[in-house]
PDB file of N, CA and C in Angstrom:
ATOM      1  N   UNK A   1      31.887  53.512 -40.034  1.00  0.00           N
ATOM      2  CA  UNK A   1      32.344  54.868 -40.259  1.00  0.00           C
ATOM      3  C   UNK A   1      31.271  55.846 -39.769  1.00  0.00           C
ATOM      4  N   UNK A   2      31.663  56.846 -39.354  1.00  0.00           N
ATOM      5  CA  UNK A   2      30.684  57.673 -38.673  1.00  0.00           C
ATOM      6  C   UNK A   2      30.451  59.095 -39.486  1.00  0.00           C
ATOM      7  N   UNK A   3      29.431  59.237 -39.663  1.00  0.00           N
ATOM      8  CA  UNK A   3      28.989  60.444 -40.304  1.00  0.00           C
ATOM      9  C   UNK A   3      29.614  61.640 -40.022  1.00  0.00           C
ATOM     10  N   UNK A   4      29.365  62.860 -40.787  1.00  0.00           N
ATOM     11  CA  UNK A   4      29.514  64.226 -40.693  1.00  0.00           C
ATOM     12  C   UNK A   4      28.999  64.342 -39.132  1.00  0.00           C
ATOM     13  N   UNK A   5      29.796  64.849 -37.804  1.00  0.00           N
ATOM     14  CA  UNK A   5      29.144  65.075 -36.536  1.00  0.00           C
ATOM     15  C   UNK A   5      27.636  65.698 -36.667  1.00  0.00           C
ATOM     16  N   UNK A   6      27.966  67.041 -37.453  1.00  0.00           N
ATOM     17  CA  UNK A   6      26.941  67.828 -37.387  1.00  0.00           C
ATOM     18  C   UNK A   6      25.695  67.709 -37.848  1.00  0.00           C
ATOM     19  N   UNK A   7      25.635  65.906 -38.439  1.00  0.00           N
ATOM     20  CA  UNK A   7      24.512  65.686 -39.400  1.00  0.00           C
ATOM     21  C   UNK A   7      23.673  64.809 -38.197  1.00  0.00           C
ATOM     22  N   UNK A   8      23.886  64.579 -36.921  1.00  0.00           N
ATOM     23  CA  UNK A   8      23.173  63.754 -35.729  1.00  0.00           C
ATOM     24  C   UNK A   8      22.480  65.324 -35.171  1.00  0.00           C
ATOM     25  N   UNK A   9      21.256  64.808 -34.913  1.00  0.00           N
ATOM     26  CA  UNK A   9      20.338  65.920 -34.665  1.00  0.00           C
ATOM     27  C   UNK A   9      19.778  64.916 -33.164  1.00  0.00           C
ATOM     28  N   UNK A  10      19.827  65.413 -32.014  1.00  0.00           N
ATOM     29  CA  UNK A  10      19.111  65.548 -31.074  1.00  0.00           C
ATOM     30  C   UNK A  10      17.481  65.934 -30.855  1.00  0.00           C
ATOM     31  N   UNK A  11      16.046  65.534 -31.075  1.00  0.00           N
ATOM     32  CA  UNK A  11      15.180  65.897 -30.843  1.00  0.00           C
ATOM     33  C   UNK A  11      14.268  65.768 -29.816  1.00  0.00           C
ATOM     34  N   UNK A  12      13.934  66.466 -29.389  1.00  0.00           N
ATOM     35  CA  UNK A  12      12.577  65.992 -27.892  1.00  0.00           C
ATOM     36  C   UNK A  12      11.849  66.672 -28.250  1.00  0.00           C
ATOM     37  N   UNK A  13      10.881  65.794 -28.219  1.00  0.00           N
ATOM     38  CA  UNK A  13       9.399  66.209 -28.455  1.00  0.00           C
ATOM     39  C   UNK A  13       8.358  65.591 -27.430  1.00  0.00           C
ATOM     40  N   UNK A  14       7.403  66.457 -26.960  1.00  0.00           N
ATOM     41  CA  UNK A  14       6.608  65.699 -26.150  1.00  0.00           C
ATOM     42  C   UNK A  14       5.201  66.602 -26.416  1.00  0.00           C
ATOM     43  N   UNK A  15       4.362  65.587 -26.641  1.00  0.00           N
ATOM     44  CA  UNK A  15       2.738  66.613 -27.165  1.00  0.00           C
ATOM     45  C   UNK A  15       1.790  66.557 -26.466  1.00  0.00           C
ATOM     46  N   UNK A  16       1.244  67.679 -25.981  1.00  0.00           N
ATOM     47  CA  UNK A  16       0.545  68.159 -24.502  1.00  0.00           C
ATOM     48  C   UNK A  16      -0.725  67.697 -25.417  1.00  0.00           C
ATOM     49  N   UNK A  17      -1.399  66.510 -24.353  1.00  0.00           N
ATOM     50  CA  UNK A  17      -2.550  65.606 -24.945  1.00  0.00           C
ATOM     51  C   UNK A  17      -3.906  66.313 -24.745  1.00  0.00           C
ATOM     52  N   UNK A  18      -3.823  67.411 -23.705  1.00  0.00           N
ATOM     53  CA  UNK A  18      -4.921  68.102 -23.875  1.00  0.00           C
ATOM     54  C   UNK A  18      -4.904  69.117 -24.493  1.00  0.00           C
ATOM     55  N   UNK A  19      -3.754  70.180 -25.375  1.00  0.00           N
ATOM     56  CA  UNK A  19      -4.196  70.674 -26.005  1.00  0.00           C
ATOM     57  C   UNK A  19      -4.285  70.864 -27.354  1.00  0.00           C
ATOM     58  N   UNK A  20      -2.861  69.652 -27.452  1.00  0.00           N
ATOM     59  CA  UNK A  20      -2.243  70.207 -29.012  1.00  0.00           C
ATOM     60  C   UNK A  20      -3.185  69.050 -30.194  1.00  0.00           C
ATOM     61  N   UNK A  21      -3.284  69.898 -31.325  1.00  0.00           N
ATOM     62  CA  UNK A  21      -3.630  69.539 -32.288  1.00  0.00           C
ATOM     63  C   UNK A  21      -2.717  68.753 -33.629  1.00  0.00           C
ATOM     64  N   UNK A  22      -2.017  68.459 -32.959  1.00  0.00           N
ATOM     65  CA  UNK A  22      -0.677  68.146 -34.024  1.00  0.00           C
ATOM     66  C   UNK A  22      -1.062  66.396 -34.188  1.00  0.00           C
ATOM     67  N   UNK A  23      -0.850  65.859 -34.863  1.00  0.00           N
ATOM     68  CA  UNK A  23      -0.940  64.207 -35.771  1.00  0.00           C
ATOM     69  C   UNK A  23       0.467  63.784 -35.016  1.00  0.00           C
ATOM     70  N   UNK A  24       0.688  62.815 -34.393  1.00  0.00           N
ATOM     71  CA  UNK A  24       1.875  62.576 -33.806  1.00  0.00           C
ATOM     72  C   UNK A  24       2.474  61.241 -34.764  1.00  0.00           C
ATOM     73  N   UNK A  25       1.155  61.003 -35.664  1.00  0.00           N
ATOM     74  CA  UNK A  25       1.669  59.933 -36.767  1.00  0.00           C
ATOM     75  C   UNK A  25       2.540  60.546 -37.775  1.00  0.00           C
ATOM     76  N   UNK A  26       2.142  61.806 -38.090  1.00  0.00           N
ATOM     77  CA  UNK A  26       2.807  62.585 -39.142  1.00  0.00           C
ATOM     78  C   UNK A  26       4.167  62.721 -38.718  1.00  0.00           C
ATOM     79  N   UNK A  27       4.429  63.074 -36.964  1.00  0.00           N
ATOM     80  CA  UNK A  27       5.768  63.359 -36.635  1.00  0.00           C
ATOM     81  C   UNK A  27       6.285  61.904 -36.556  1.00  0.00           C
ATOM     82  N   UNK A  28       5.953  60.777 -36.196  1.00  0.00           N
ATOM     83  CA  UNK A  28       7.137  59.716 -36.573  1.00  0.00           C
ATOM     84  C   UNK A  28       7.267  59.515 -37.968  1.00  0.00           C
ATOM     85  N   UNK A  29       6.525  59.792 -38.471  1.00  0.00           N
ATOM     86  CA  UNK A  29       6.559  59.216 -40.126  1.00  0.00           C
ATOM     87  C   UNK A  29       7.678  60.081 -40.802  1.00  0.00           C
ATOM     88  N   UNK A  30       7.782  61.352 -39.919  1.00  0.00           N
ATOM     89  CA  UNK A  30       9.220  62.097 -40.829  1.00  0.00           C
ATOM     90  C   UNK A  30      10.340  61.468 -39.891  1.00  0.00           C
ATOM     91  N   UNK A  31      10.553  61.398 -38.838  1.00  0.00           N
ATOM     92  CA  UNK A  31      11.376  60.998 -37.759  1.00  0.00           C
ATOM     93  C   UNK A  31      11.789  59.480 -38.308  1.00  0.00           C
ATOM     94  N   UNK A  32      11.226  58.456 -38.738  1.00  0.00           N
ATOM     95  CA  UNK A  32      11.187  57.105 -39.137  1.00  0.00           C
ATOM     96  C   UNK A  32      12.295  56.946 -40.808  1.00  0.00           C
ATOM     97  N   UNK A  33      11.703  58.385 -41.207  1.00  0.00           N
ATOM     98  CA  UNK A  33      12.260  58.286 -42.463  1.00  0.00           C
ATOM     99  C   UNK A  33      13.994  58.714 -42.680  1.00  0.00           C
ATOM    100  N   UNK A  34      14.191  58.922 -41.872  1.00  0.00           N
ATOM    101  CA  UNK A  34      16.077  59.045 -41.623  1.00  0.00           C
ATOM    102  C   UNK A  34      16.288  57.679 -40.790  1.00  0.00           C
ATOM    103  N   UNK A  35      17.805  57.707 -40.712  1.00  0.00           N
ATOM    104  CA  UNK A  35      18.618  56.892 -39.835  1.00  0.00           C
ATOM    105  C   UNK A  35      18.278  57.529 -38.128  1.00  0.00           C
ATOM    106  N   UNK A  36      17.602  56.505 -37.740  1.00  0.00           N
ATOM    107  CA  UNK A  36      16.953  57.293 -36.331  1.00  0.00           C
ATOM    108  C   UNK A  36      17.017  56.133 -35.357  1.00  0.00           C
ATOM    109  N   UNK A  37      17.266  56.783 -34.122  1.00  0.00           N
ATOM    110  CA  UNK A  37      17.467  55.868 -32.474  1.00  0.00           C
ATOM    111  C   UNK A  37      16.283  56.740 -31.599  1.00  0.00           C
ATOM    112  N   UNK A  38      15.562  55.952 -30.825  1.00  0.00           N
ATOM    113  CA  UNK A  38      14.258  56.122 -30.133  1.00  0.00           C
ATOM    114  C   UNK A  38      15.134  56.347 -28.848  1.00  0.00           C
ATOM    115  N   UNK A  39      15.291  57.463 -28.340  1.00  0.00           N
ATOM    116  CA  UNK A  39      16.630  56.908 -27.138  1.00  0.00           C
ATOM    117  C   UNK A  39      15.758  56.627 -25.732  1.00  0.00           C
ATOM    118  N   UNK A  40      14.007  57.382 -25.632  1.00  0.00           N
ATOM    119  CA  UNK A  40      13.255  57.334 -24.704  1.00  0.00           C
ATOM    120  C   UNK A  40      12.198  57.775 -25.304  1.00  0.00           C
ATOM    121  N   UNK A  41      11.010  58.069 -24.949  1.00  0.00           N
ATOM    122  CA  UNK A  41       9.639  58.128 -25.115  1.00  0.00           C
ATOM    123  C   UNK A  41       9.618  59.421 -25.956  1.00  0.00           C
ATOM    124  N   UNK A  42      10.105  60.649 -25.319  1.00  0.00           N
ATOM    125  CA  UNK A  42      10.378  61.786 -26.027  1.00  0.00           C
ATOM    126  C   UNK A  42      11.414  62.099 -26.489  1.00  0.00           C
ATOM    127  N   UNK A  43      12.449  61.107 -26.765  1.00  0.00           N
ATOM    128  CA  UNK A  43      13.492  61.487 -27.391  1.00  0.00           C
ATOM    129  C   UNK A  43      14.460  60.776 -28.230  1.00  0.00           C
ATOM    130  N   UNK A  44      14.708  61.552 -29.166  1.00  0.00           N
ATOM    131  CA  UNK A  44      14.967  60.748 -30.703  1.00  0.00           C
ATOM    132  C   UNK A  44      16.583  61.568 -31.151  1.00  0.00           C
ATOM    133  N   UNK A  45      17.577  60.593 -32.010  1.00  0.00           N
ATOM    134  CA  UNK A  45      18.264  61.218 -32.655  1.00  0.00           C
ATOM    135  C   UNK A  45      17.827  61.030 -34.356  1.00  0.00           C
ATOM    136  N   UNK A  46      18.430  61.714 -34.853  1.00  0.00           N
ATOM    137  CA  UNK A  46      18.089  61.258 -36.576  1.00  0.00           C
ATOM    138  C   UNK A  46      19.872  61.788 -37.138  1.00  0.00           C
ATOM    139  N   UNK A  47      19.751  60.319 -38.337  1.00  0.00           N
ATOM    140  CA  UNK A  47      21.640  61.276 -38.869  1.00  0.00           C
ATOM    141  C   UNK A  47      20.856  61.593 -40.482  1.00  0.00           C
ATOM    142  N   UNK A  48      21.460  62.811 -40.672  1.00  0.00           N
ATOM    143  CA  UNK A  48      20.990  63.402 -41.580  1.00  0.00           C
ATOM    144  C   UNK A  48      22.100  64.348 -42.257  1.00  0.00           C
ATOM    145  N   UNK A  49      22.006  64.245 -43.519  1.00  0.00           N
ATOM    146  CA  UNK A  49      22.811  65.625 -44.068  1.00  0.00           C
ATOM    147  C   UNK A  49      21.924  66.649 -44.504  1.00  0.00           C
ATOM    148  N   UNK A  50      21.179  67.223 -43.707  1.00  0.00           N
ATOM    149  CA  UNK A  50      20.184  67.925 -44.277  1.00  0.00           C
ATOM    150  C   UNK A  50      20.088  69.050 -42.903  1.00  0.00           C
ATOM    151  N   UNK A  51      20.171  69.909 -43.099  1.00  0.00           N
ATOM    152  CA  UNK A  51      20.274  70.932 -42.027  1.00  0.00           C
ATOM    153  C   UNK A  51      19.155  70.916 -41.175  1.00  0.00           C
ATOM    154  N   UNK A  52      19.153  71.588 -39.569  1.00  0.00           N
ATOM    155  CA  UNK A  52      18.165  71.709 -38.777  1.00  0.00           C
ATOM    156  C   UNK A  52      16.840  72.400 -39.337  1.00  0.00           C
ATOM    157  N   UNK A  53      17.242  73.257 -40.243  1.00  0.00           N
ATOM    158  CA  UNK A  53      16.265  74.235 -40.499  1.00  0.00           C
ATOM    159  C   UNK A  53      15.275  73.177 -41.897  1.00  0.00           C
ATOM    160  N   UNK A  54      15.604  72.701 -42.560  1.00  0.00           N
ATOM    161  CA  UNK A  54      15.120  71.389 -43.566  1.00  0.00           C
ATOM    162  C   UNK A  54      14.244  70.506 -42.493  1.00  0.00           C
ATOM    163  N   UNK A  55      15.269  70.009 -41.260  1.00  0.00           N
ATOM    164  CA  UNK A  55      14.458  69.220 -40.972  1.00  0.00           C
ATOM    165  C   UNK A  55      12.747  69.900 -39.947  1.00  0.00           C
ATOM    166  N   UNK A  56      13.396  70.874 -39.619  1.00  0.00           N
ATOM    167  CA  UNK A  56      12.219  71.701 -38.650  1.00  0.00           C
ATOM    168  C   UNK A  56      11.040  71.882 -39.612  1.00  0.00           C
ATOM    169  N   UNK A  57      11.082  72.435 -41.046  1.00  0.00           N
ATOM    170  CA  UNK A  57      10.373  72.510 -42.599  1.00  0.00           C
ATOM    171  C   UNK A  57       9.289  71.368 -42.570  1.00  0.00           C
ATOM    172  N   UNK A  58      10.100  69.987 -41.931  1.00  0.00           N
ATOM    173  CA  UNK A  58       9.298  68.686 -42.221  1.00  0.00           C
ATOM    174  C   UNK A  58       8.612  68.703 -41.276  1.00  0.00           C
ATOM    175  N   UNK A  59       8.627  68.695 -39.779  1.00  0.00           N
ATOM    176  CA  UNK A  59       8.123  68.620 -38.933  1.00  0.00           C
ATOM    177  C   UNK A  59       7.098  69.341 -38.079  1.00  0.00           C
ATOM    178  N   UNK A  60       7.173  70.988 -38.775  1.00  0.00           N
ATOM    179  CA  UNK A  60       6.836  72.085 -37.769  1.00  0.00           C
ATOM    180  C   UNK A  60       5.138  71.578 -38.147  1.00  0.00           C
ATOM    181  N   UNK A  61       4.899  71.460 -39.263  1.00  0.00           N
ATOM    182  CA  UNK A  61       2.964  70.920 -39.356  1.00  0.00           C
ATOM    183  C   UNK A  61       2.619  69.898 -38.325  1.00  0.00           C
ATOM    184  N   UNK A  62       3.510  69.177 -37.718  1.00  0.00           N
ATOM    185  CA  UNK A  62       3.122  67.920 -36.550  1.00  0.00           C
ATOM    186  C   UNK A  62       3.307  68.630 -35.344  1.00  0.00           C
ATOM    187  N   UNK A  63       4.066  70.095 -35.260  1.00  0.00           N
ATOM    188  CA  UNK A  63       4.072  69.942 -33.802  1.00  0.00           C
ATOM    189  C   UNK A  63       3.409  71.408 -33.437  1.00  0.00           C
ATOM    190  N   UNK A  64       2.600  71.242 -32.642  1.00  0.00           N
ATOM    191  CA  UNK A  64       1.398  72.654 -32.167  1.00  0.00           C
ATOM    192  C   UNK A  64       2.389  73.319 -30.942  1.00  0.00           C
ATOM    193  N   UNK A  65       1.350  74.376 -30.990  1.00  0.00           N
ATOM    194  CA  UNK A  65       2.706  75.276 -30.100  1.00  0.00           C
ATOM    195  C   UNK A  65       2.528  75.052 -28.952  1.00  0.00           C
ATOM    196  N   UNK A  66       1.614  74.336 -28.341  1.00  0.00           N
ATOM    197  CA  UNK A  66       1.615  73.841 -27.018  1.00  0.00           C
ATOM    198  C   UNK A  66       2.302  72.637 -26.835  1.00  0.00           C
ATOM    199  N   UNK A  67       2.813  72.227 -27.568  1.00  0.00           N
ATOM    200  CA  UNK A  67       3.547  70.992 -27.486  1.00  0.00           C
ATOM    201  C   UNK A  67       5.325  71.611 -26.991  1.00  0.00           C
ATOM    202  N   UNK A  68       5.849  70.610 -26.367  1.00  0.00           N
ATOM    203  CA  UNK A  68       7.316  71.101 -26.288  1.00  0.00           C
ATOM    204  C   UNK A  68       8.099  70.043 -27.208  1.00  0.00           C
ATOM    205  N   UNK A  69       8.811  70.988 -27.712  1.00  0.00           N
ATOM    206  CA  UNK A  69       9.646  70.939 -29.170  1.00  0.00           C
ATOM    207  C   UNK A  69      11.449  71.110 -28.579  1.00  0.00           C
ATOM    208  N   UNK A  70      12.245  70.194 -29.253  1.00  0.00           N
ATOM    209  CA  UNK A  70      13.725  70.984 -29.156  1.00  0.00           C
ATOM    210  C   UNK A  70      14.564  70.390 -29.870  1.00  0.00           C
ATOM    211  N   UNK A  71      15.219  70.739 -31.086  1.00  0.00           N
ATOM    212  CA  UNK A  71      16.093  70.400 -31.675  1.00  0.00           C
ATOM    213  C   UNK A  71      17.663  70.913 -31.759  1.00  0.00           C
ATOM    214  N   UNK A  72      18.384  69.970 -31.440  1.00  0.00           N
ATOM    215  CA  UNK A  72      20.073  70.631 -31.287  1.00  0.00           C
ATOM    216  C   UNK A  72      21.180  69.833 -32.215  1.00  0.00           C
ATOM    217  N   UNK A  73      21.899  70.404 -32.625  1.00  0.00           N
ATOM    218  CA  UNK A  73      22.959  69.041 -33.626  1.00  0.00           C
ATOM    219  C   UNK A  73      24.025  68.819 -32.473  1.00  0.00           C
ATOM    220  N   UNK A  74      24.165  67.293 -32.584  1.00  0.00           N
ATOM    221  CA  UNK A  74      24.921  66.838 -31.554  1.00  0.00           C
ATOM    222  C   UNK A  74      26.488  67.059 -31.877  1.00  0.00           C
ATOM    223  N   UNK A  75      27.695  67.124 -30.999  1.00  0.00           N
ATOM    224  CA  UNK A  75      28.998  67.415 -31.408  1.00  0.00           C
ATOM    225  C   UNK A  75      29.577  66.326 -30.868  1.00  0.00           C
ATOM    226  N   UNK A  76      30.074  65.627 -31.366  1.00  0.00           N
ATOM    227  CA  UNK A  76      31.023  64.478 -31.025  1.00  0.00           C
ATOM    228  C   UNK A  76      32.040  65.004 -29.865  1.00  0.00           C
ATOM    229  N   UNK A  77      32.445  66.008 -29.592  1.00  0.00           N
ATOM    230  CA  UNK A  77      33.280  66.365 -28.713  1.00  0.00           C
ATOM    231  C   UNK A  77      32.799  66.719 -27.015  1.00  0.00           C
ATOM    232  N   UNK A  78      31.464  66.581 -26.879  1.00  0.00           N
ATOM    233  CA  UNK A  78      30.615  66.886 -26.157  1.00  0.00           C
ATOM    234  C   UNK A  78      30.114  65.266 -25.065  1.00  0.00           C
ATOM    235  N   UNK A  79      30.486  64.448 -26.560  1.00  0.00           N
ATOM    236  CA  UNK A  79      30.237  63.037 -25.676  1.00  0.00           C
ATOM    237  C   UNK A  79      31.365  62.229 -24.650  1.00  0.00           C
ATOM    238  N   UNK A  80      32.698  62.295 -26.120  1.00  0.00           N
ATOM    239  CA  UNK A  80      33.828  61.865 -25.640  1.00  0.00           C
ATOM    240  C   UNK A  80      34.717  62.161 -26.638  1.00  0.00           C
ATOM    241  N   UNK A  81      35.815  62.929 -25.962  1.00  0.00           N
ATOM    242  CA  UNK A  81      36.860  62.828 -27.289  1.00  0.00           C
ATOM    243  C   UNK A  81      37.719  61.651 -27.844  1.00  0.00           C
ATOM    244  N   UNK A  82      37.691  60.822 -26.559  1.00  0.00           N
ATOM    245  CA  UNK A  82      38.103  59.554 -27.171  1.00  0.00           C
ATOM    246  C   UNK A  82      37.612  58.262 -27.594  1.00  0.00           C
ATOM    247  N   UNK A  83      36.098  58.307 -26.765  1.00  0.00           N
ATOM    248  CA  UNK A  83      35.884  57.224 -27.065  1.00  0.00           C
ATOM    249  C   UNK A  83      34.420  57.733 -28.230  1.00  0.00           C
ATOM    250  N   UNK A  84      34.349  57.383 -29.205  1.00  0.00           N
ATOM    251  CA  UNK A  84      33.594  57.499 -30.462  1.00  0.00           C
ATOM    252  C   UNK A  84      32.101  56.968 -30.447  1.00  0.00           C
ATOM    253  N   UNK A  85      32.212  55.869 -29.270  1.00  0.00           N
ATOM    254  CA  UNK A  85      31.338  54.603 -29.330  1.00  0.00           C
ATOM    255  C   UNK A  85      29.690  55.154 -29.505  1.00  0.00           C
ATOM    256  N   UNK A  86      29.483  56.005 -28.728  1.00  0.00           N
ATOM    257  CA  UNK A  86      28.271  56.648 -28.550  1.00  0.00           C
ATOM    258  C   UNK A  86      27.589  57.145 -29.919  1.00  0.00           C
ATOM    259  N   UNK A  87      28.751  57.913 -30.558  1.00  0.00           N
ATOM    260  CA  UNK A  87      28.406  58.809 -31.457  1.00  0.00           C
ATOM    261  C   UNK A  87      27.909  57.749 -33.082  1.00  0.00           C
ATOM    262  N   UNK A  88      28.716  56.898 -32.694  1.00  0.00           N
ATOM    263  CA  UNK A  88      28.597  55.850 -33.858  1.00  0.00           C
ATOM    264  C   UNK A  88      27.720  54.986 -33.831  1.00  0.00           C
ATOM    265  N   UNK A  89      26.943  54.681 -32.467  1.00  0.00           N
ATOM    266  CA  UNK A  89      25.619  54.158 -32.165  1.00  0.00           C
ATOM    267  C   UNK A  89      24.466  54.944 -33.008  1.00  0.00           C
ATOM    268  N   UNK A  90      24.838  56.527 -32.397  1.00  0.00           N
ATOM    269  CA  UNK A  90      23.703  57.027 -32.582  1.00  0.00           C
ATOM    270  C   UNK A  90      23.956  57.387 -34.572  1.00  0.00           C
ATOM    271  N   UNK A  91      24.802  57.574 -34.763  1.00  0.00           N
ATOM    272  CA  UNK A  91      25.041  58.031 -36.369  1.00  0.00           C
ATOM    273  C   UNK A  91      23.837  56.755 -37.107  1.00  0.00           C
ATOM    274  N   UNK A  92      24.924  54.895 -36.898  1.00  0.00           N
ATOM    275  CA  UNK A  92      24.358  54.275 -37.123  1.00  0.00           C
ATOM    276  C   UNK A  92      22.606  53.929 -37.620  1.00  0.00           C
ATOM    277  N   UNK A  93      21.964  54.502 -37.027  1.00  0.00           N
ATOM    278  CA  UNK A  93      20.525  53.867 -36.890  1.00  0.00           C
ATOM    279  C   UNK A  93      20.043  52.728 -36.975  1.00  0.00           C
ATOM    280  N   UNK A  94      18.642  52.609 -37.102  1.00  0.00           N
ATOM    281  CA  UNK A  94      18.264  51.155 -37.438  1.00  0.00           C
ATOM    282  C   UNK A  94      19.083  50.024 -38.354  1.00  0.00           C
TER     283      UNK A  94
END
C-alpha cells in the first residue's frame, strides 16, 4: 500500500568540501531515520508524514549555506498515472 503521495519528499544535497562546515553524519543520521531510498550520491527520497518544513527544522543545522540544498514533495501524478510502481518503490523504503 502506498502512502499519503505528499508524504515522499525528494532531497539533494551535495556539500561543497571546501567550504561548508556542516557534519554530513548529522545529515544522514536524520535522513536514515525515516523510510528512505539513496537514489544516487546526492540524492535521497524519505516517506514521511511530517511536513517539508518539520523536516527542513531537522536538517537545516547539517547543511551550511554553501552547500546546495533542495527539497520538493513528490506527486504521484508526475511519475505515472498508471503505473504506481515507482512511487511504491520509493514510499516503501528500506
Amino acid at each position: 500500500m502506498i502512502a499519503n503521495a505528499m508524504a515522499v519528499l525528494h532531497i539533494t544535497y551535495n556539500r561543497n568540501p571546501q567550504t561548508s562546515k556542516a557534519g554530513y553524519d548529522g545529515f544522514y543520521k536524520v535522513i536514515t531515520s525515516y523510510r528512505y531510498r539513496r537514489l544516487s550520491k546526492s540524492h535521497w527520497t524519505i516517506n514521511t508524514e511530517e511536513s517539508p518544513q518539520a523536516v527542513w527544522q531537522k536538517l537545516k543545522e547539517y547543511v551550511d549555506p554553501s552547500d546546495y540544498f533542495l527539497m520538493m514533495p513528490l506527486d504521484p501524478t508526475w511519475l505515472s498515472a498508471k503505473d504506481r510502481t515507482v512511487l511504491g518503490w520509493l514510499a516503501a523504503g528500506p
